[in-house]
N, C-alpha and C. Protein backbone atom coordinates (compact mmCIF):
# COMPACT_ATOMS: atom_id res chain seq x y z
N UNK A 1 -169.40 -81.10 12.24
CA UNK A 1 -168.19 -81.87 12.01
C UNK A 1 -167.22 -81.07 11.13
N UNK A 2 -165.93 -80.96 11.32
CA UNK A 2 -165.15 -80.45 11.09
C UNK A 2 -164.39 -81.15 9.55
N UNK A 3 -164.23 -80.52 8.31
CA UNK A 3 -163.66 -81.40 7.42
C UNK A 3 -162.11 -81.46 7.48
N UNK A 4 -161.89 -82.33 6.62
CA UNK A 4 -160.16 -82.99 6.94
C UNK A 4 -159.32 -81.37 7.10
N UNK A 5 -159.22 -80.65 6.24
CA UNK A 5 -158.18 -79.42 6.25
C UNK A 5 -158.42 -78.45 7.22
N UNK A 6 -159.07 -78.74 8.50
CA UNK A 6 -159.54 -78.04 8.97
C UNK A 6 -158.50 -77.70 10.60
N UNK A 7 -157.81 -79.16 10.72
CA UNK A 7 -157.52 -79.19 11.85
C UNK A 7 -155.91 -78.57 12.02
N UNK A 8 -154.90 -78.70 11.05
CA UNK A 8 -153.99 -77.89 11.21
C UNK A 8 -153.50 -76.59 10.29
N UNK A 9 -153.01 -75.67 10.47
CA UNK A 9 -152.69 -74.59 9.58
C UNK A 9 -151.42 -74.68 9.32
N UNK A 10 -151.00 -73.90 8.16
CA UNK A 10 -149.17 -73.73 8.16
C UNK A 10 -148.86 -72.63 7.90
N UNK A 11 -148.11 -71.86 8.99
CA UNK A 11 -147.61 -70.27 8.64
C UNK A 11 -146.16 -70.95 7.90
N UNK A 12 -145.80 -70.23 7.23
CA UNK A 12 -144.25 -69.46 6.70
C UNK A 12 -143.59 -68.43 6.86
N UNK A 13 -142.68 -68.54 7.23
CA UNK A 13 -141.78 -67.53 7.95
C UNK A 13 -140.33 -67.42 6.62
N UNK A 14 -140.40 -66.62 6.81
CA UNK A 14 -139.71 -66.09 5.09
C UNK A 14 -138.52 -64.49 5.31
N UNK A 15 -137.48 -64.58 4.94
CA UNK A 15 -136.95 -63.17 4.81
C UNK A 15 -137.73 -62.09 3.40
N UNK A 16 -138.21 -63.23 2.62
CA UNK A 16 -138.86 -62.46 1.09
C UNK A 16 -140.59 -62.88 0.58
N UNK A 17 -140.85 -61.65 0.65
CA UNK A 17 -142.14 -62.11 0.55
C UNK A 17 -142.53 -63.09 -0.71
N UNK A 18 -141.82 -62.19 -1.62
CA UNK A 18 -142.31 -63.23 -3.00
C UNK A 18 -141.66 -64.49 -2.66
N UNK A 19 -140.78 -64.76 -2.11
CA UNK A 19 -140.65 -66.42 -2.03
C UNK A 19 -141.62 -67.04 -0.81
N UNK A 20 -142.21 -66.25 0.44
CA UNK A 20 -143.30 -67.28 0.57
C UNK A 20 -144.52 -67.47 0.05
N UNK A 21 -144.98 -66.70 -0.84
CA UNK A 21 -146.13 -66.27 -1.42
C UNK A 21 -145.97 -67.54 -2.44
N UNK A 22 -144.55 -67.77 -2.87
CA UNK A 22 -144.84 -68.35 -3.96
C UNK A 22 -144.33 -69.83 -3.45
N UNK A 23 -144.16 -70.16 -2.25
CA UNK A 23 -143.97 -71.52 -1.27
C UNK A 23 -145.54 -71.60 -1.33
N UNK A 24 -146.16 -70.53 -0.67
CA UNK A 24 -147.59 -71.09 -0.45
C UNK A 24 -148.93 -71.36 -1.84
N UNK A 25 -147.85 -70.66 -2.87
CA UNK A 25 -149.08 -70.82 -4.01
C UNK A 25 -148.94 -72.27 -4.28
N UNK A 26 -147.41 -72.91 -4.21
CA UNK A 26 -146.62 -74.08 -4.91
C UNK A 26 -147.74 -75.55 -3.76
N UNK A 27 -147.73 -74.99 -2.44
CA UNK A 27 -147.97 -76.27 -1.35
C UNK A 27 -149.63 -76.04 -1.17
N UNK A 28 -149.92 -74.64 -1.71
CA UNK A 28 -151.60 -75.02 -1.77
C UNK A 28 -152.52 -75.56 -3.13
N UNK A 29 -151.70 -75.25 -4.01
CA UNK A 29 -152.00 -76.15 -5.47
C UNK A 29 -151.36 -77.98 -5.05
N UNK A 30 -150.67 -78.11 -3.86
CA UNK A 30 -150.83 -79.40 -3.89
C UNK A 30 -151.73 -80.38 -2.49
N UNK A 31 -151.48 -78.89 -1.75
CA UNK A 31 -152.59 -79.39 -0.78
C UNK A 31 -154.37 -79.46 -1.12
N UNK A 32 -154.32 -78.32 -2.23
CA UNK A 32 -155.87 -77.97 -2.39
C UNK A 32 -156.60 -76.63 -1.47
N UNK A 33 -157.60 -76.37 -2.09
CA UNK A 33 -158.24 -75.26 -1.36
C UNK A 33 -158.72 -75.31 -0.06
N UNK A 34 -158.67 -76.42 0.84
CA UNK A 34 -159.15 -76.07 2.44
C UNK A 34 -157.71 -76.07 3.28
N UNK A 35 -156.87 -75.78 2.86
CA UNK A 35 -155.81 -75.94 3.43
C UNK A 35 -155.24 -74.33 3.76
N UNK A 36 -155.32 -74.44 5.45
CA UNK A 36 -155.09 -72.77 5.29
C UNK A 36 -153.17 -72.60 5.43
N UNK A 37 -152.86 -71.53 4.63
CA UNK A 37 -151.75 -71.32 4.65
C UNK A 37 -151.32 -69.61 4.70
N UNK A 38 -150.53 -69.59 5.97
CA UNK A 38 -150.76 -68.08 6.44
C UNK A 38 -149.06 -67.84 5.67
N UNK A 39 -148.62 -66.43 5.51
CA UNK A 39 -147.40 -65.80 5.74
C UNK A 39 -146.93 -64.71 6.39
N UNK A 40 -145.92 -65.05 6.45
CA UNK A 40 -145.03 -63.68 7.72
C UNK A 40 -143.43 -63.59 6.98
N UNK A 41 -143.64 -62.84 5.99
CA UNK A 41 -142.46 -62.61 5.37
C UNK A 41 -142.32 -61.03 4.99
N UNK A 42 -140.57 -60.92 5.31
CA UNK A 42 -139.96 -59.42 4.71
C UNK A 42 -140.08 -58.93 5.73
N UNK A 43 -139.76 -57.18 5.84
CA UNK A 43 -139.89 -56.64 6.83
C UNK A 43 -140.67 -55.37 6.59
N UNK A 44 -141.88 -54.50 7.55
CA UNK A 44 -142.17 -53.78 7.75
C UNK A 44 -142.50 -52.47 6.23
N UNK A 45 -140.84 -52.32 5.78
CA UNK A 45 -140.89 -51.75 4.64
C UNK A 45 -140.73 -52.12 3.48
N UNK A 46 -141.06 -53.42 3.34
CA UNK A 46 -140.84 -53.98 1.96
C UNK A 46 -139.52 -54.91 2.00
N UNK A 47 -138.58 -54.50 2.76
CA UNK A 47 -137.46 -55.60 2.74
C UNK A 47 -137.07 -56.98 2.96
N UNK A 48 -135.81 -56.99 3.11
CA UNK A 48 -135.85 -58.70 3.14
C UNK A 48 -135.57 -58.65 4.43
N UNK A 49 -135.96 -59.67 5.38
CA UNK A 49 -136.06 -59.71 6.82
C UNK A 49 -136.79 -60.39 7.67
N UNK A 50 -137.02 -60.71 8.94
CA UNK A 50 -138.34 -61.10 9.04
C UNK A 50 -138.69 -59.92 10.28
N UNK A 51 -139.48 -60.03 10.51
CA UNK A 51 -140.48 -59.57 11.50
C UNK A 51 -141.25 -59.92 12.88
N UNK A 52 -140.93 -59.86 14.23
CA UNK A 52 -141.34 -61.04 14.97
C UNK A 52 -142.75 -60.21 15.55
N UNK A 53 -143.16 -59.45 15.29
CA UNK A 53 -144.28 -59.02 15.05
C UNK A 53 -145.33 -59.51 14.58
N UNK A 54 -144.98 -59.29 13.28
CA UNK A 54 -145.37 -60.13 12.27
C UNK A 54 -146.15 -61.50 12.24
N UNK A 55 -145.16 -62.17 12.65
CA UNK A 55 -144.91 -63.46 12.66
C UNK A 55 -145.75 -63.33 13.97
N UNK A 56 -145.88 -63.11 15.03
CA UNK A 56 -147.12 -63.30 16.08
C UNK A 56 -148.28 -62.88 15.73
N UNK A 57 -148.43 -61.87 14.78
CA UNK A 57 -150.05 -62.09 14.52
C UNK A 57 -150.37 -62.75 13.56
N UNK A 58 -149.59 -63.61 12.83
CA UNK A 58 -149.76 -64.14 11.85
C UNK A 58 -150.12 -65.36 12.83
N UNK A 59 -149.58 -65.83 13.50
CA UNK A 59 -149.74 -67.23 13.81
C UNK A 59 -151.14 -67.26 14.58
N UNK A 60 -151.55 -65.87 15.46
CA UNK A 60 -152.91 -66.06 15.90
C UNK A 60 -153.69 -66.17 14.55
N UNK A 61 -153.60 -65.33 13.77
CA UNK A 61 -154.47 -65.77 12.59
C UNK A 61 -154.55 -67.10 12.18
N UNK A 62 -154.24 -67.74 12.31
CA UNK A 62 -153.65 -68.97 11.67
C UNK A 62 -154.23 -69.97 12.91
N UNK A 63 -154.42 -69.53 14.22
CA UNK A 63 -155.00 -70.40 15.43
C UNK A 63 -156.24 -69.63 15.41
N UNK A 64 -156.87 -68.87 14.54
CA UNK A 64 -158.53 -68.28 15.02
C UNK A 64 -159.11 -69.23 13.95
N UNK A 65 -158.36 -69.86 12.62
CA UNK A 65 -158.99 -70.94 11.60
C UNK A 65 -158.82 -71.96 11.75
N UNK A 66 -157.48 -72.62 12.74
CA UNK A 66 -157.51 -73.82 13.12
C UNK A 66 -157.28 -74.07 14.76
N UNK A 67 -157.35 -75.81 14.84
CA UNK A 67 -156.72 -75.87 16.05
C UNK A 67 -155.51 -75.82 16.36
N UNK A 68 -154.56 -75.97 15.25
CA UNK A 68 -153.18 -76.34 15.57
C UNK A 68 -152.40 -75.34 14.46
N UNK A 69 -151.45 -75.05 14.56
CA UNK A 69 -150.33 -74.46 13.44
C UNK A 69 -148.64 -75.44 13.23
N UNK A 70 -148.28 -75.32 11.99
CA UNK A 70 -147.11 -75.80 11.88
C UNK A 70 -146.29 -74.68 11.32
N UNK A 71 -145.08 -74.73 11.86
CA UNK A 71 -144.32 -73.05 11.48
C UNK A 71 -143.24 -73.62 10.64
N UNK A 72 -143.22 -73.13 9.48
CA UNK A 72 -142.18 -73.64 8.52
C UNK A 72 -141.26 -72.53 8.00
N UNK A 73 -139.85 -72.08 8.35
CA UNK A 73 -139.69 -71.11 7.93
C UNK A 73 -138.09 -71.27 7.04
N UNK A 74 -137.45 -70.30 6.29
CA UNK A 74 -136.60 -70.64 5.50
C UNK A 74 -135.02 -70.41 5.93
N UNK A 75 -134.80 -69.77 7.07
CA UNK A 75 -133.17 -69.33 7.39
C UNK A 75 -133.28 -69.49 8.80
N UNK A 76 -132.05 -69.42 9.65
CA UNK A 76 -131.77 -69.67 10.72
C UNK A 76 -132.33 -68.58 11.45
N UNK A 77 -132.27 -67.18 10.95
CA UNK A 77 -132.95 -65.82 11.37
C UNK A 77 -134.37 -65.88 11.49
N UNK A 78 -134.99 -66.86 10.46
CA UNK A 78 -136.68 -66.63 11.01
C UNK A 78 -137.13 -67.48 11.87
N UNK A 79 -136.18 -68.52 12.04
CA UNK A 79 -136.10 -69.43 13.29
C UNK A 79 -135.87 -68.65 14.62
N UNK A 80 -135.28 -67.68 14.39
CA UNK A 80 -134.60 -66.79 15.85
C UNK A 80 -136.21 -66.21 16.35
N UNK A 81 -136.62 -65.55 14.64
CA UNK A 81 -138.17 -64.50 15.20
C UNK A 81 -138.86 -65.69 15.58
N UNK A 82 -139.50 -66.61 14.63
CA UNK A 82 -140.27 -67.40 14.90
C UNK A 82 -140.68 -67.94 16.80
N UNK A 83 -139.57 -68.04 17.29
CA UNK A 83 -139.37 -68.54 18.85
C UNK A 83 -139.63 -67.27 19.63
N UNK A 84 -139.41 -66.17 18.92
CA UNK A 84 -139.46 -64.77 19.79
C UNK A 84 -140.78 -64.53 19.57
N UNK A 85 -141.31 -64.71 18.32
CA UNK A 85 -142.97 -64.60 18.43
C UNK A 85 -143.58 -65.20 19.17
N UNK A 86 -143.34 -66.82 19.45
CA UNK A 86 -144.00 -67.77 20.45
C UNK A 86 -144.07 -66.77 22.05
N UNK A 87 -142.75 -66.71 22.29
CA UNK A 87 -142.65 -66.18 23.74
C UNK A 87 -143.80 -65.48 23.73
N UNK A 88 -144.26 -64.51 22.90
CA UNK A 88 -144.63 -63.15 22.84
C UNK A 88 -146.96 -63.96 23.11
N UNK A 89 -146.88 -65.22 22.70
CA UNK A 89 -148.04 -65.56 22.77
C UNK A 89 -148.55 -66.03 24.17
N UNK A 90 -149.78 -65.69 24.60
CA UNK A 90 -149.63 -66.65 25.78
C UNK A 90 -150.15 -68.43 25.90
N UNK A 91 -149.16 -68.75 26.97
CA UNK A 91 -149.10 -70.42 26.71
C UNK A 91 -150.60 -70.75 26.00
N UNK A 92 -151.93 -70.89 25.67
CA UNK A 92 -152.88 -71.40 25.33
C UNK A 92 -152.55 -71.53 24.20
N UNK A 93 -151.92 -70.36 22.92
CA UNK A 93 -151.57 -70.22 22.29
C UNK A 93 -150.88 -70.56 21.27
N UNK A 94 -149.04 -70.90 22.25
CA UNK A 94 -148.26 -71.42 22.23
C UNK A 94 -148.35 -72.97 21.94
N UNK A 95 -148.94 -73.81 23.11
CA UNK A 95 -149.33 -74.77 23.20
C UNK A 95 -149.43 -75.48 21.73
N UNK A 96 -150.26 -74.70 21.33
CA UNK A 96 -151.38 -75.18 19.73
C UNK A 96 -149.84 -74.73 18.59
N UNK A 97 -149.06 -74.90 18.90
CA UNK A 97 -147.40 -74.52 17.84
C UNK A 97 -146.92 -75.01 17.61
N UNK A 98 -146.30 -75.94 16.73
CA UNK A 98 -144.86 -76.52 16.63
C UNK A 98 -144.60 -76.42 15.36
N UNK A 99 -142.98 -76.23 15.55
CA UNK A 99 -141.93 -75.71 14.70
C UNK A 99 -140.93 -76.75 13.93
N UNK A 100 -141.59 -76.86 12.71
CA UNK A 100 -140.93 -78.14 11.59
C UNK A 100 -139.36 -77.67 11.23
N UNK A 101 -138.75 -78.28 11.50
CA UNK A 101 -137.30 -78.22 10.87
C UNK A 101 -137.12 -78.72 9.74
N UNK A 102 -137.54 -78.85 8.64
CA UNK A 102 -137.66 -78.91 7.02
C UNK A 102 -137.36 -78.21 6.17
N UNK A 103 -137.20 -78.34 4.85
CA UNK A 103 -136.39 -77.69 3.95
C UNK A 103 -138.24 -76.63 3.98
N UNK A 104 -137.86 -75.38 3.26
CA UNK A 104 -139.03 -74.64 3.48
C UNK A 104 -139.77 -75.45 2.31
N UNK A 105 -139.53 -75.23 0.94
CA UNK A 105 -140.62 -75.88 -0.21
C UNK A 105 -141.39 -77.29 -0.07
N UNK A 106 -140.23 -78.07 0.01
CA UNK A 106 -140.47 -79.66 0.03
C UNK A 106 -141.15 -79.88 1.60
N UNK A 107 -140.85 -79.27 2.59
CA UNK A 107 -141.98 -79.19 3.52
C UNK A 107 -142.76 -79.14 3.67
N UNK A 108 -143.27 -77.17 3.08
CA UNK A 108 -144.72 -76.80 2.99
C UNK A 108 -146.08 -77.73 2.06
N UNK A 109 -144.98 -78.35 0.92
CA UNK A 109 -145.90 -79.15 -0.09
C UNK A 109 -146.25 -79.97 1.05
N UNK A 110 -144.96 -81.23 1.55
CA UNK A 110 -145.52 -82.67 1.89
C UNK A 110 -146.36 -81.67 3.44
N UNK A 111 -146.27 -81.08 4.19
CA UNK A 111 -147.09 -80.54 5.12
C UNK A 111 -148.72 -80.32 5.11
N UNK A 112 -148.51 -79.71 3.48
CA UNK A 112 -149.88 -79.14 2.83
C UNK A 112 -151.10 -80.18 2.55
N UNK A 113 -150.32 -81.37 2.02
CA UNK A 113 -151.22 -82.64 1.77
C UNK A 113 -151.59 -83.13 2.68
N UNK A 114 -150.60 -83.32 3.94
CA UNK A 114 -150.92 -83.88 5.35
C UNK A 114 -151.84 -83.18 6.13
N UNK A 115 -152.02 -81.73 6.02
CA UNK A 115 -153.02 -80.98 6.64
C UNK A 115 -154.29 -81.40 5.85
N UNK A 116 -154.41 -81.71 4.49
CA UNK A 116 -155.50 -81.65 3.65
C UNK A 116 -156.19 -83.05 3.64
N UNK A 117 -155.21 -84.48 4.11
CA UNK A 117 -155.87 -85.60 4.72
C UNK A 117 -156.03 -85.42 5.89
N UNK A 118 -156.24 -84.65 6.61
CA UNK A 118 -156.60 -84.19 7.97
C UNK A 118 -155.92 -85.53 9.25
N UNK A 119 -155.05 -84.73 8.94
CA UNK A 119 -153.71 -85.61 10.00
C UNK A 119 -153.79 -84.41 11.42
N UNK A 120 -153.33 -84.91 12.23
CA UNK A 120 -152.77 -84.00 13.48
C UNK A 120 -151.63 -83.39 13.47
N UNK A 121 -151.70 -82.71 14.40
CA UNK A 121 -150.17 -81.26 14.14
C UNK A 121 -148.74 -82.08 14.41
N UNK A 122 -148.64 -82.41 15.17
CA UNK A 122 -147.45 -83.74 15.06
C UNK A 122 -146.89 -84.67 13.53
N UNK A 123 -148.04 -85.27 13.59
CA UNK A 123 -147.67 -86.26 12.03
C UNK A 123 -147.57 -84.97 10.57
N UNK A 124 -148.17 -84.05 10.64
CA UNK A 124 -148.03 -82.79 9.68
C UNK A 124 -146.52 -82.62 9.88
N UNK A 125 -146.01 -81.98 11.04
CA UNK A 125 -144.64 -81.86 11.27
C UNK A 125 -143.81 -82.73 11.16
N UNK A 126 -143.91 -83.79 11.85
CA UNK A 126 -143.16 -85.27 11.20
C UNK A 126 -142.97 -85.33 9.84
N UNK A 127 -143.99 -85.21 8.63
CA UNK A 127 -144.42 -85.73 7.72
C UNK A 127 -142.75 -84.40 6.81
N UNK A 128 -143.65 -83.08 7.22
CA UNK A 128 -142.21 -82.52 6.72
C UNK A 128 -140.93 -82.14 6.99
N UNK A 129 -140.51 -82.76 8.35
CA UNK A 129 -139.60 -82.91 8.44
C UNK A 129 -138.89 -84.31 8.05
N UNK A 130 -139.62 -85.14 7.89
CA UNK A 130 -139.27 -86.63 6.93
C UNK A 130 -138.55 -85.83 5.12
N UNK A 131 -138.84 -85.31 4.58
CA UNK A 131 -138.03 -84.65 3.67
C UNK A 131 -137.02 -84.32 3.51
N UNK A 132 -136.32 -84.20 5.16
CA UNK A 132 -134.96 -83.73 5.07
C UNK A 132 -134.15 -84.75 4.30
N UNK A 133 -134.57 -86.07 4.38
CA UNK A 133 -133.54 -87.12 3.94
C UNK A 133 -133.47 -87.41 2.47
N UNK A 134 -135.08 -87.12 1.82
CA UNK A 134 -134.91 -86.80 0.44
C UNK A 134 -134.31 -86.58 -0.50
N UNK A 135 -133.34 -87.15 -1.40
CA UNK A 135 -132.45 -86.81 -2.15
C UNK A 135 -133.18 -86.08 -3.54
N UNK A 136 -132.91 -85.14 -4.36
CA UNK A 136 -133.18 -84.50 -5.40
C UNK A 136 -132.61 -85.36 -6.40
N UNK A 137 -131.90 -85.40 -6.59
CA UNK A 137 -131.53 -86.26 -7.65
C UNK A 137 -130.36 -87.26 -7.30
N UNK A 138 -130.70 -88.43 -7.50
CA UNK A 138 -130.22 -90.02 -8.12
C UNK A 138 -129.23 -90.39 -8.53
């Protein structure tokens, strides 16, 4: 039997590494330790960028530990790779993907908890894209 954090993963798709590194330190201190959380940030040489490379083997990584992935990424550009990595998978792959339109932080957290009550890849994505409406302050 499979435990709750088991069933979906969450890549991040990032132009800077230190900011997903530090998305995923922030949403796995609130998801907890079975919660897998992959990254695909910067480019190649250290820069800011993304990578659609990258970002495709990241997401198989991320489907060899779970069944499902949620792709959370931070600019309109890693949205561009993100979809160019999919192509690049084949449909079995693909299939097991979907792509949260959420703020990247307040996502990955409420995403992180939802993977860690062992929700399905849908309500994970729902869950952080429900954030968008979130107001910060009152």
């Amino acid at each position: 039997m499979q435990t709750a954090a088991r069933n979906v993963a969450l890549v991040i798709v990032s132009h800077s590494r230190a900011l997903a590194e530090g998305v995923r330190e922030l949403a796995a201190g609130m998801g907890g330790p079975g919660v897998a959380i992959y990254v695909a940030a910067g480019t190649p040489d250290g820069g800011l960028g993304t990578d659609t490379e990258e970002v495709r083997r990241t997401l198989l990584q991320a489907l060899e530990a779970r069944e499902a992935a949620v792709l959370l990424f931070d600019l309109g550009s890693a949205y561009l790779s993100s979809t160019a990595a999919l192509e690049l998978l084949d449909e079995p792959f693909r299939e097991r993907v979907v792509i949260a339109d959420a703020p990247l932080v307040e996502g990955a957290i409420v995403a992180a908890v939802e993977a860690a009550l062992g929700k399905e890849v849908g309500e994970v994505k729902a869950a952080a894209e429900s954030v968008r409406s979130l107001k910060k302050i009152t």
